[in-house]
C-alpha atoms as a PDB file:
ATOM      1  CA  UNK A   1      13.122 -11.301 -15.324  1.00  0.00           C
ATOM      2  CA  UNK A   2      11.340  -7.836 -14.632  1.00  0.00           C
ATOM      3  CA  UNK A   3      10.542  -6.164 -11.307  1.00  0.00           C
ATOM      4  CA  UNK A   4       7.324  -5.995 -10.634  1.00  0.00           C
ATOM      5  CA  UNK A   5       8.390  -2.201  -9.593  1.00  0.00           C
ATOM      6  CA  UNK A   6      11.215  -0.831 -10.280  1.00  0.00           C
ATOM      7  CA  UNK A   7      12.394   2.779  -9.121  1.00  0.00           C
ATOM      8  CA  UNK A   8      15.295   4.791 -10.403  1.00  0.00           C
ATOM      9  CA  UNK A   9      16.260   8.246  -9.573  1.00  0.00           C
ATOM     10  CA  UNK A  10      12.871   9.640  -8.575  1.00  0.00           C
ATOM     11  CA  UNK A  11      12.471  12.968  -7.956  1.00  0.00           C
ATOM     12  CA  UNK A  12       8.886  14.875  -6.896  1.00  0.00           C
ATOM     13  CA  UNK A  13       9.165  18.721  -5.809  1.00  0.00           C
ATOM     14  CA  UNK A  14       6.230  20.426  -4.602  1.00  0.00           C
ATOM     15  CA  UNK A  15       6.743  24.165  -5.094  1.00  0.00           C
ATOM     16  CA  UNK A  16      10.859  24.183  -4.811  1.00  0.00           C
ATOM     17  CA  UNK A  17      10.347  21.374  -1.975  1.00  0.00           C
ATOM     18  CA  UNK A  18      11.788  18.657  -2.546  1.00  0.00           C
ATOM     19  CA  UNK A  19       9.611  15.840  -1.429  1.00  0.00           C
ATOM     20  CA  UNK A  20      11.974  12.669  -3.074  1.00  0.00           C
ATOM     21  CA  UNK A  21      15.123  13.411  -4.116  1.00  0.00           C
ATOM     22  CA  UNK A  22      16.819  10.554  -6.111  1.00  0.00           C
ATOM     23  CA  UNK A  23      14.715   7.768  -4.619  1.00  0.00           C
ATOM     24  CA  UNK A  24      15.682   4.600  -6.070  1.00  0.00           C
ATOM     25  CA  UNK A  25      13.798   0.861  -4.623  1.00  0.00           C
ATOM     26  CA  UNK A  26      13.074  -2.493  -6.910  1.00  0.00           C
ATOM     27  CA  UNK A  27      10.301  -5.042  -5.533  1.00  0.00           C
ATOM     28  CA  UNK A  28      10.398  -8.526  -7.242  1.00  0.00           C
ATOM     29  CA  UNK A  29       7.260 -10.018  -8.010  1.00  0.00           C
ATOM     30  CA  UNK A  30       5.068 -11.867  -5.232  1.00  0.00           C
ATOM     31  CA  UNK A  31       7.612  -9.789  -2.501  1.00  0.00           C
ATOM     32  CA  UNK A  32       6.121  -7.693   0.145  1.00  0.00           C
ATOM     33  CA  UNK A  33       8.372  -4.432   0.174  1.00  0.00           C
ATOM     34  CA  UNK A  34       7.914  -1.954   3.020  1.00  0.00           C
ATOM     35  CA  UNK A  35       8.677   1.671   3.451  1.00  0.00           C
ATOM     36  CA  UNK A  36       9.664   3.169   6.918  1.00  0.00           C
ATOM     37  CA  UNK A  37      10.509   6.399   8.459  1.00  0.00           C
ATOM     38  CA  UNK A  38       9.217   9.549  10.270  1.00  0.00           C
ATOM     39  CA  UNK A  39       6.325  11.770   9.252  1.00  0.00           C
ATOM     40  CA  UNK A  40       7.401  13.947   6.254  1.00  0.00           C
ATOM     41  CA  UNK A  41      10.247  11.270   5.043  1.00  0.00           C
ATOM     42  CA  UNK A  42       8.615  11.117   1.651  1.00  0.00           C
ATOM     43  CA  UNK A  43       7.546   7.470   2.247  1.00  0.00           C
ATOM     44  CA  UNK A  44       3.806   8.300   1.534  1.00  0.00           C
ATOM     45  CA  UNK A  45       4.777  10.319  -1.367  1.00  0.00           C
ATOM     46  CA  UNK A  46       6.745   7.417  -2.896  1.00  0.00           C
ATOM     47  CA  UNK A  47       3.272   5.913  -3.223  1.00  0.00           C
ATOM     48  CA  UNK A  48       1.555   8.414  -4.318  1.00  0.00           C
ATOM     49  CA  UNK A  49       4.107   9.243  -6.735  1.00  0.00           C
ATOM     50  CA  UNK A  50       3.600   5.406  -7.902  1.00  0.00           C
ATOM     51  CA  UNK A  51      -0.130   5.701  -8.348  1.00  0.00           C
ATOM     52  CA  UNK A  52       0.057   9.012 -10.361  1.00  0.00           C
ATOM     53  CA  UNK A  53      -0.643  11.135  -7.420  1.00  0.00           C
ATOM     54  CA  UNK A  54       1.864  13.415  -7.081  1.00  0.00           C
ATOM     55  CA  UNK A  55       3.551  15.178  -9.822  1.00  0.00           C
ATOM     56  CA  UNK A  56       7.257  13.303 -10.851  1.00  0.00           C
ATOM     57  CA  UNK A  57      10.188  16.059 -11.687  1.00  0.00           C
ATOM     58  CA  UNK A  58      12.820  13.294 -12.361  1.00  0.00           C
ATOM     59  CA  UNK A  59      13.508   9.763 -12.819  1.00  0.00           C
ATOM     60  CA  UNK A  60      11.862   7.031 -14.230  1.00  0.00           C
ATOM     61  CA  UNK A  61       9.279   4.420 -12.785  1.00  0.00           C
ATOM     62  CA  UNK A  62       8.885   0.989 -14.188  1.00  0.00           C
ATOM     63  CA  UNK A  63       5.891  -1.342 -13.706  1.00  0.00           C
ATOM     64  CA  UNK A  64       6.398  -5.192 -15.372  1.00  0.00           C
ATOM     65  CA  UNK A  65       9.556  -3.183 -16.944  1.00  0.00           C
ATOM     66  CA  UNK A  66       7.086  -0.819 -18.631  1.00  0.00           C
ATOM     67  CA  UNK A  67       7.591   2.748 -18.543  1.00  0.00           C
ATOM     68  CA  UNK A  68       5.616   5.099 -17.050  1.00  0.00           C
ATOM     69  CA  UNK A  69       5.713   8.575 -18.505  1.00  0.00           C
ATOM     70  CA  UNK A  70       4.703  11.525 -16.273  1.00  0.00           C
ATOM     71  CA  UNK A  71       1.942  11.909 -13.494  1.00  0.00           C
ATOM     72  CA  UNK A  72      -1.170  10.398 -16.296  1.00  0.00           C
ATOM     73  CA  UNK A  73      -1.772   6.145 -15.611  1.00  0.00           C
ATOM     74  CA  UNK A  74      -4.111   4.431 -17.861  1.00  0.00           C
ATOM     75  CA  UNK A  75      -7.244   2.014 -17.379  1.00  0.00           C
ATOM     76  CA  UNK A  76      -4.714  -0.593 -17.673  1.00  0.00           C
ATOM     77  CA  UNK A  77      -2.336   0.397 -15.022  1.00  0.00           C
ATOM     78  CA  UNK A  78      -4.944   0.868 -12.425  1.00  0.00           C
ATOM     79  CA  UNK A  79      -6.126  -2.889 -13.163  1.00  0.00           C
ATOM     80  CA  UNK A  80      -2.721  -4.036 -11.875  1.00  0.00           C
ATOM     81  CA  UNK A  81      -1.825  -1.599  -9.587  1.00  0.00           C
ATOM     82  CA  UNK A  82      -4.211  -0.739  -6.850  1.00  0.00           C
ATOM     83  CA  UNK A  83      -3.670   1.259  -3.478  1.00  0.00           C
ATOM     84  CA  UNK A  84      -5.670   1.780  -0.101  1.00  0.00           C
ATOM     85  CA  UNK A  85      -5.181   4.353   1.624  1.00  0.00           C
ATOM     86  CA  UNK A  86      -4.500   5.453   5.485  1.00  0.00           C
ATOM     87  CA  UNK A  87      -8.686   6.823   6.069  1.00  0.00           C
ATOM     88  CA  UNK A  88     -10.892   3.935   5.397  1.00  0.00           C
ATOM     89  CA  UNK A  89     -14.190   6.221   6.015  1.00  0.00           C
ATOM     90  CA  UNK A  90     -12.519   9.202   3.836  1.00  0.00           C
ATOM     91  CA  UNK A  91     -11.807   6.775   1.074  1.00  0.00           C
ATOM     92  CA  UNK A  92     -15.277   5.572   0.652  1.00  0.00           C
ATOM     93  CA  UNK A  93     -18.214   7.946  -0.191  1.00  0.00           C
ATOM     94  CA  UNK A  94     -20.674   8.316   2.460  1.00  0.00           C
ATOM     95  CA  UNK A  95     -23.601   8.220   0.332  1.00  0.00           C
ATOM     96  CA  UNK A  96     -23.238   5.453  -1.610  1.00  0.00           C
ATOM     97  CA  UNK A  97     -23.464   1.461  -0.604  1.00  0.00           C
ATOM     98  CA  UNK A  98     -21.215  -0.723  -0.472  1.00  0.00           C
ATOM     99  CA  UNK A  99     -21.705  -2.500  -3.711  1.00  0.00           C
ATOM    100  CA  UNK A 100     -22.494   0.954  -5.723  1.00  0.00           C
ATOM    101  CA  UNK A 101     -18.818   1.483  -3.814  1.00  0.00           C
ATOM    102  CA  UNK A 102     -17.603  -1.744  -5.433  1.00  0.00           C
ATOM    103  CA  UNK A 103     -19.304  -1.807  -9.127  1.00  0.00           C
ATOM    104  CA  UNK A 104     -17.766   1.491  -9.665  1.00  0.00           C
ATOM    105  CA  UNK A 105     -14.640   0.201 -10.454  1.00  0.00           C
ATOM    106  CA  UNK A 106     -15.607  -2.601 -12.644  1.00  0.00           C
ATOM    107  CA  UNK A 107     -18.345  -0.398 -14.994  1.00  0.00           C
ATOM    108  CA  UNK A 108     -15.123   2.411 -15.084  1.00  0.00           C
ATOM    109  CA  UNK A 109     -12.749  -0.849 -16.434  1.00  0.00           C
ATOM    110  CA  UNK A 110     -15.549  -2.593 -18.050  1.00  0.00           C
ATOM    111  CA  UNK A 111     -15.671  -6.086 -16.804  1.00  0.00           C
ATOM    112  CA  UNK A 112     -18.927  -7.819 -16.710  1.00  0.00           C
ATOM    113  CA  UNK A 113     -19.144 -10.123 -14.033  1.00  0.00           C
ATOM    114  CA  UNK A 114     -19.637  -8.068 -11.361  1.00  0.00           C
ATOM    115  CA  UNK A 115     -21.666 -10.249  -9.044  1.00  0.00           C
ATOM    116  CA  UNK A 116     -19.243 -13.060  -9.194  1.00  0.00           C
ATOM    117  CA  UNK A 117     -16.693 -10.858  -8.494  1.00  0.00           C
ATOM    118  CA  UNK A 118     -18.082  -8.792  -5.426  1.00  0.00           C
ATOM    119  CA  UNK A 119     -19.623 -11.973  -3.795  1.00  0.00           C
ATOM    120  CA  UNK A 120     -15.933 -13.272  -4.108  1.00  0.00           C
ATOM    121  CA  UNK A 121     -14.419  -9.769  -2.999  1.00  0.00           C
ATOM    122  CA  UNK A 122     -16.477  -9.844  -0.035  1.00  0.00           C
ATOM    123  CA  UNK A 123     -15.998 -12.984   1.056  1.00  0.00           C
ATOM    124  CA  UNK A 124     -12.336 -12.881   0.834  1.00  0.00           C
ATOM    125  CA  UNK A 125     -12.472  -9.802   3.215  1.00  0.00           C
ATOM    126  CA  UNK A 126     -14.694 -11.754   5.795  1.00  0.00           C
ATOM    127  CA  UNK A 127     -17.865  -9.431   5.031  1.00  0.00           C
ATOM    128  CA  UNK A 128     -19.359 -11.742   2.910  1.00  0.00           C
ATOM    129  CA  UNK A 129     -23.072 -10.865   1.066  1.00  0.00           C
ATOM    130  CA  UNK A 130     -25.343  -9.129   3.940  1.00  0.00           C
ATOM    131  CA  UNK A 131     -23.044  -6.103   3.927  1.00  0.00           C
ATOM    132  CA  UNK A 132     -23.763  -5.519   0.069  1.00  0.00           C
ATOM    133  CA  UNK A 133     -26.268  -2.700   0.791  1.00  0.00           C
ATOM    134  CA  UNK A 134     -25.385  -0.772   3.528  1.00  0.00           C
ATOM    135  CA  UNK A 135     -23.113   2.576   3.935  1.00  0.00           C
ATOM    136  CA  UNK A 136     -19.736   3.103   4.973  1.00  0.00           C
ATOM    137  CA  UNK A 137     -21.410   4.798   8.338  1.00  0.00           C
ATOM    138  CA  UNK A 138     -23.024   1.657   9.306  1.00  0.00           C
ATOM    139  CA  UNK A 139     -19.822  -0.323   9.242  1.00  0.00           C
ATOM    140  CA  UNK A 140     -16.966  -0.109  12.356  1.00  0.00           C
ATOM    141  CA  UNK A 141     -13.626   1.301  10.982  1.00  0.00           C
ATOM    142  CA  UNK A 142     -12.352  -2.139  10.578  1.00  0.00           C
ATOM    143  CA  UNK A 143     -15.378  -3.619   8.505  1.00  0.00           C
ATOM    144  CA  UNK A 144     -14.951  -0.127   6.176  1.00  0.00           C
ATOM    145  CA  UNK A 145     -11.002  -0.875   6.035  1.00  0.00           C
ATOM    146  CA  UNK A 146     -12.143  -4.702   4.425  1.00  0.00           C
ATOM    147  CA  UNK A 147     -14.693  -2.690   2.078  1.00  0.00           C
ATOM    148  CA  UNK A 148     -11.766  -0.469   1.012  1.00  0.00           C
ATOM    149  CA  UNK A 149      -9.169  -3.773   0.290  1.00  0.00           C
ATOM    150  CA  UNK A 150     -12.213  -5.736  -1.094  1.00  0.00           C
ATOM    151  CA  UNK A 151     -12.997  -2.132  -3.538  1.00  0.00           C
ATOM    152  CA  UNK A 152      -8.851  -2.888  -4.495  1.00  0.00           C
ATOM    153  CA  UNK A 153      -8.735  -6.559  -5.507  1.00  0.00           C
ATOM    154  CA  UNK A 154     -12.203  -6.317  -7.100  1.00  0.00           C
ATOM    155  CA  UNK A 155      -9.926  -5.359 -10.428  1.00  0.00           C
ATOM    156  CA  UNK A 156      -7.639  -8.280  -9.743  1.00  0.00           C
ATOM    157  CA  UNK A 157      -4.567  -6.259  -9.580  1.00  0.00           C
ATOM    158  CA  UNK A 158      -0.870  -7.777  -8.903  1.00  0.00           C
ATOM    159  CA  UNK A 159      -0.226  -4.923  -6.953  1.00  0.00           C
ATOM    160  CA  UNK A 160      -1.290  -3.201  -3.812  1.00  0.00           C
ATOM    161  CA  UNK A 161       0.304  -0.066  -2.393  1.00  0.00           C
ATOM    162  CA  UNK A 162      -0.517   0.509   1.198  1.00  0.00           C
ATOM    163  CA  UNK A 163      -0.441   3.806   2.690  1.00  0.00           C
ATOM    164  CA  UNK A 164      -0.409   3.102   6.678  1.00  0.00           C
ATOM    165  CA  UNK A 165      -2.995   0.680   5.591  1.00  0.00           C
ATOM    166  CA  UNK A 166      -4.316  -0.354   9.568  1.00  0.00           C
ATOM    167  CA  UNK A 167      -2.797   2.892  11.399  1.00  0.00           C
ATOM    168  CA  UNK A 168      -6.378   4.506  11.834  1.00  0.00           C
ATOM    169  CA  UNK A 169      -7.457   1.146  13.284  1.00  0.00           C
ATOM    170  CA  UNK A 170      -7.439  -0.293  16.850  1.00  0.00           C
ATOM    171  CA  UNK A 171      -4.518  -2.861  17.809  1.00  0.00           C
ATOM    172  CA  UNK A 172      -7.421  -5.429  17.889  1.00  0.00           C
ATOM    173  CA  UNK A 173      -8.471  -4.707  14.395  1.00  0.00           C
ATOM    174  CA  UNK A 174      -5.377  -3.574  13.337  1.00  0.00           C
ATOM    175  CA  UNK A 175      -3.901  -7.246  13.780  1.00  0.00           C
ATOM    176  CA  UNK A 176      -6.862  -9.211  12.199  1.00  0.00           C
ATOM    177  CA  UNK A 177      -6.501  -6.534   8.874  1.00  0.00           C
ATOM    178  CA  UNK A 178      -2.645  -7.167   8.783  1.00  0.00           C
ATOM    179  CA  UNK A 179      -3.557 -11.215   8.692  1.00  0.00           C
ATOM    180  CA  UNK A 180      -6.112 -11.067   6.367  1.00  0.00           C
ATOM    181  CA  UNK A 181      -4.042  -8.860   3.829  1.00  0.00           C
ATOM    182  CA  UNK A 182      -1.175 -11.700   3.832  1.00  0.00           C
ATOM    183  CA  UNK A 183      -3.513 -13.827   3.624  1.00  0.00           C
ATOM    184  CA  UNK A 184      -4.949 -12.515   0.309  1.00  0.00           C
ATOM    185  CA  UNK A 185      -1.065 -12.067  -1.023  1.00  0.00           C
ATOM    186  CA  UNK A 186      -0.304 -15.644  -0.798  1.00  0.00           C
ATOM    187  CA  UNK A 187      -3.357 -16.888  -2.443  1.00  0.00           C
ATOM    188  CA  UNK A 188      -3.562 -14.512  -5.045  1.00  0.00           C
ATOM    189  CA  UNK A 189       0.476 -14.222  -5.205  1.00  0.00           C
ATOM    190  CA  UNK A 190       0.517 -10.380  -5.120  1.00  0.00           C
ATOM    191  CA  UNK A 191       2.921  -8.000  -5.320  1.00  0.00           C
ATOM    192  CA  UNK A 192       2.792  -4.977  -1.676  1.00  0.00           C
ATOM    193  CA  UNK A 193       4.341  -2.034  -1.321  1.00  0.00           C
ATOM    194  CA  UNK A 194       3.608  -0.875   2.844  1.00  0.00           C
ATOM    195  CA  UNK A 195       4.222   2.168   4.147  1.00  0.00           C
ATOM    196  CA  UNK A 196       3.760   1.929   8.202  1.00  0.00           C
ATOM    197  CA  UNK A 197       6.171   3.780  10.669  1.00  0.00           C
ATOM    198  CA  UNK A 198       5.810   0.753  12.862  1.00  0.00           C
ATOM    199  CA  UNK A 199       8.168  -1.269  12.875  1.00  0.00           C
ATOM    200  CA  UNK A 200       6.886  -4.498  14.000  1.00  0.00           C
ATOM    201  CA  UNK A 201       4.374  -4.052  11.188  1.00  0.00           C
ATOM    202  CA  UNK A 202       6.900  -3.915   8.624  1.00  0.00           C
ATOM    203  CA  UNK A 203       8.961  -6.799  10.317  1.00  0.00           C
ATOM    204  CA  UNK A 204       6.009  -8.896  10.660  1.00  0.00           C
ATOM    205  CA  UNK A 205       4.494  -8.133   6.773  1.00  0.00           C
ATOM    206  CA  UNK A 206       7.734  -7.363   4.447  1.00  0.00           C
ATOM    207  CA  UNK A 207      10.314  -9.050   3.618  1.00  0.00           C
ATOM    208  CA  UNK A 208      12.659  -6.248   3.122  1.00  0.00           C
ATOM    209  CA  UNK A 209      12.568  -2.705   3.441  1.00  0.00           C
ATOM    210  CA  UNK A 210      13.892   0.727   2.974  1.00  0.00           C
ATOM    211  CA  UNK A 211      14.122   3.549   5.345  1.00  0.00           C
ATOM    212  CA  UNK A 212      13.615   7.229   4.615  1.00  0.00           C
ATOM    213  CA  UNK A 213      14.739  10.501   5.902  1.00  0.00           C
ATOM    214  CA  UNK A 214      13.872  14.310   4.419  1.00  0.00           C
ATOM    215  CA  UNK A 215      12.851  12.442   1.272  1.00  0.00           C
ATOM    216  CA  UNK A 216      15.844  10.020   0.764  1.00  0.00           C
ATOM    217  CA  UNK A 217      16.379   6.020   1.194  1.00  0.00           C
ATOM    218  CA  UNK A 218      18.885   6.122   4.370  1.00  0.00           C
ATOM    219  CA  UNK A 219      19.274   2.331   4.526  1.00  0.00           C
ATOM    220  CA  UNK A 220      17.896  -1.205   2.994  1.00  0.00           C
ATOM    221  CA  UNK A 221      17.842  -4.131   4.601  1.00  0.00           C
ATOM    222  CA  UNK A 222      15.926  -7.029   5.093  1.00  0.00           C
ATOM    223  CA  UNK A 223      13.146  -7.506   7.946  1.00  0.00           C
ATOM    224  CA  UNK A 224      15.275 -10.066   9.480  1.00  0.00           C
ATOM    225  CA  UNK A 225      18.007  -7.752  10.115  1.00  0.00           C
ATOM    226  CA  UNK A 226      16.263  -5.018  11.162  1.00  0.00           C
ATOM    227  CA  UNK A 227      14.304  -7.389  14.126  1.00  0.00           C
ATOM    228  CA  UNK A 228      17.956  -8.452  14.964  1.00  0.00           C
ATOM    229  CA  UNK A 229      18.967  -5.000  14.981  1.00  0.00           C
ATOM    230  CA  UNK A 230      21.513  -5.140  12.036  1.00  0.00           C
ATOM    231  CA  UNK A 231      21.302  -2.119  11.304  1.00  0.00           C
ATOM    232  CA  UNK A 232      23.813   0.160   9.973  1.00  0.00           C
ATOM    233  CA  UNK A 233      22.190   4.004  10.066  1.00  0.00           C
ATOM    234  CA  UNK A 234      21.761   5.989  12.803  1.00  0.00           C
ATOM    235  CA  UNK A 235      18.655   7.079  12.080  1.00  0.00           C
ATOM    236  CA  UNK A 236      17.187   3.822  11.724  1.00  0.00           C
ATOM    237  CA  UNK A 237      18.725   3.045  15.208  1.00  0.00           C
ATOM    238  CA  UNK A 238      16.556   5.829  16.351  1.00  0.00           C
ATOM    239  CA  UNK A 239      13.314   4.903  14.897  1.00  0.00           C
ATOM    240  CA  UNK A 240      13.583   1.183  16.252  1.00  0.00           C
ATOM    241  CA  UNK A 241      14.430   3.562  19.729  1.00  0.00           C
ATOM    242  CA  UNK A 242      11.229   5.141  19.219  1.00  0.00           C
ATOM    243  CA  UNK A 243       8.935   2.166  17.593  1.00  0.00           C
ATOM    244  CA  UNK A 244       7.322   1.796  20.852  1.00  0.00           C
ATOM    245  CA  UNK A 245       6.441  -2.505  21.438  1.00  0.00           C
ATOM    246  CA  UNK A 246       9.258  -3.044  18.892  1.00  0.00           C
ATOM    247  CA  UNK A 247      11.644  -5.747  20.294  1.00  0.00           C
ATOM    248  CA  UNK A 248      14.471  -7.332  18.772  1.00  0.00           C
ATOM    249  CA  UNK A 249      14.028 -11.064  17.672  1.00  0.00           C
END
């Protein structure tokens, strides 16, 4: 059976730097992978490399074990995989509502039934109807964070990449968003990708993981390991060091 994603080799340089060097990570279908690691360790990029994002120098990248050829995705690929970002209020425009915000993607894909689907969009986020027509300035960071998940599954994708998807967020909110997103993966059996650099995040959504450094997986291991502190790499020694809250199970 295919990966949902699979990852060989990848490779993204940005003006001589090299961003990824010979990443390679496979996430089975209905898993929850996560990505760890300092600022600049390529995790985000890995994403963004994903979604067509950033420009791929070498390797290949698999989706339902179909190829994906260069930096260009089609209609298709973006209704299975979506991502939300890190900013929820730079990832929404400010001038438009929140269901101009969510038709958008439905007229660009074509699907009809767009009030079924953004009544049930809403709702799933906990929003729900009354927030239909107002702006992303009206709405706390957490309540924009739901629009920009809700704006996501709206396509009914079977994957979600999430860039440090509740890091802009306060613990409060940060813990209800976390809940509600694996909530919405078991009922609609989706596939995540997370990038977070904490590590009880990752340990509490994923159910394995890979660590990065300078662009490179350092280590993979599951969640479990990592809260017993199985680890193997130095580096990820240090980063569970530095996690701050993270304990060992």
């Amino acid at each position: 059976m295919n990966a949902a994603l699979a990852i060989d080799n990848l490779s993204v340089v940005y003006d001589q730097f090299h961003a990824l060097k010979d990443v390679d990570i496979t996430v089975e279908r209905g898993e929850s992978f996560g990505l760890v690691g300092e600022s600049g360790s390529g995790k985000s990029t890995l994403l963004r490399a994903v979604a067509g994002l950033a420009p791929v120098s070498g390797g290949t990248i698999h989706i339902d074990g179909e190829a994906l050829r260069g930096s260009k995705r089609s209609k298709a690929f973006y209704r299975r995989v979506q991502m939300v970002f890190q900013d929820p209020y730079g990832s929404l425009h400010p001038r438009q509502t929140i269901d101009r915000l969510l038709l958008e993607p439905l007229a660009i894909h074509g699907i009809a039934d767009g009030e079924r689907r953004i009544a049930r969009a809403l709702d799933e986020v906990g929003l729900g109807n009354g927030f239909r027509f107002r702006y992303p300035h009206q709405l706390s960071g957490g309540q924009r964070q739901r629009v920009a998940i809700a704006r996501a599954l709206i396509v009914e994708p079977s994957i979600l990449l999430l860039d440090e998807p509740t890091s802009a967020l306060d613990a409060s909110v940060q813990a209800e968003v976390l809940n509600l997103l694996e909530q919405i993966r078991r009922d609609r059996k989706l596939t995540f990708v997370m990038v977070s650099h904490d590590l009880g995040v990752i340990t509490h959504m994923c159910d394995r993981l890979a660590v990065m450094r300078n662009g490179a997986v350092v280590e993979r291991l599951s969640s479990e390991e990592l809260a017993k502190g199985l680890v193997q790499a130095d580096y990820t020694r240090n980063l569970m060091i530095a996690s701050k809250g993270f304990v060992k199970a």
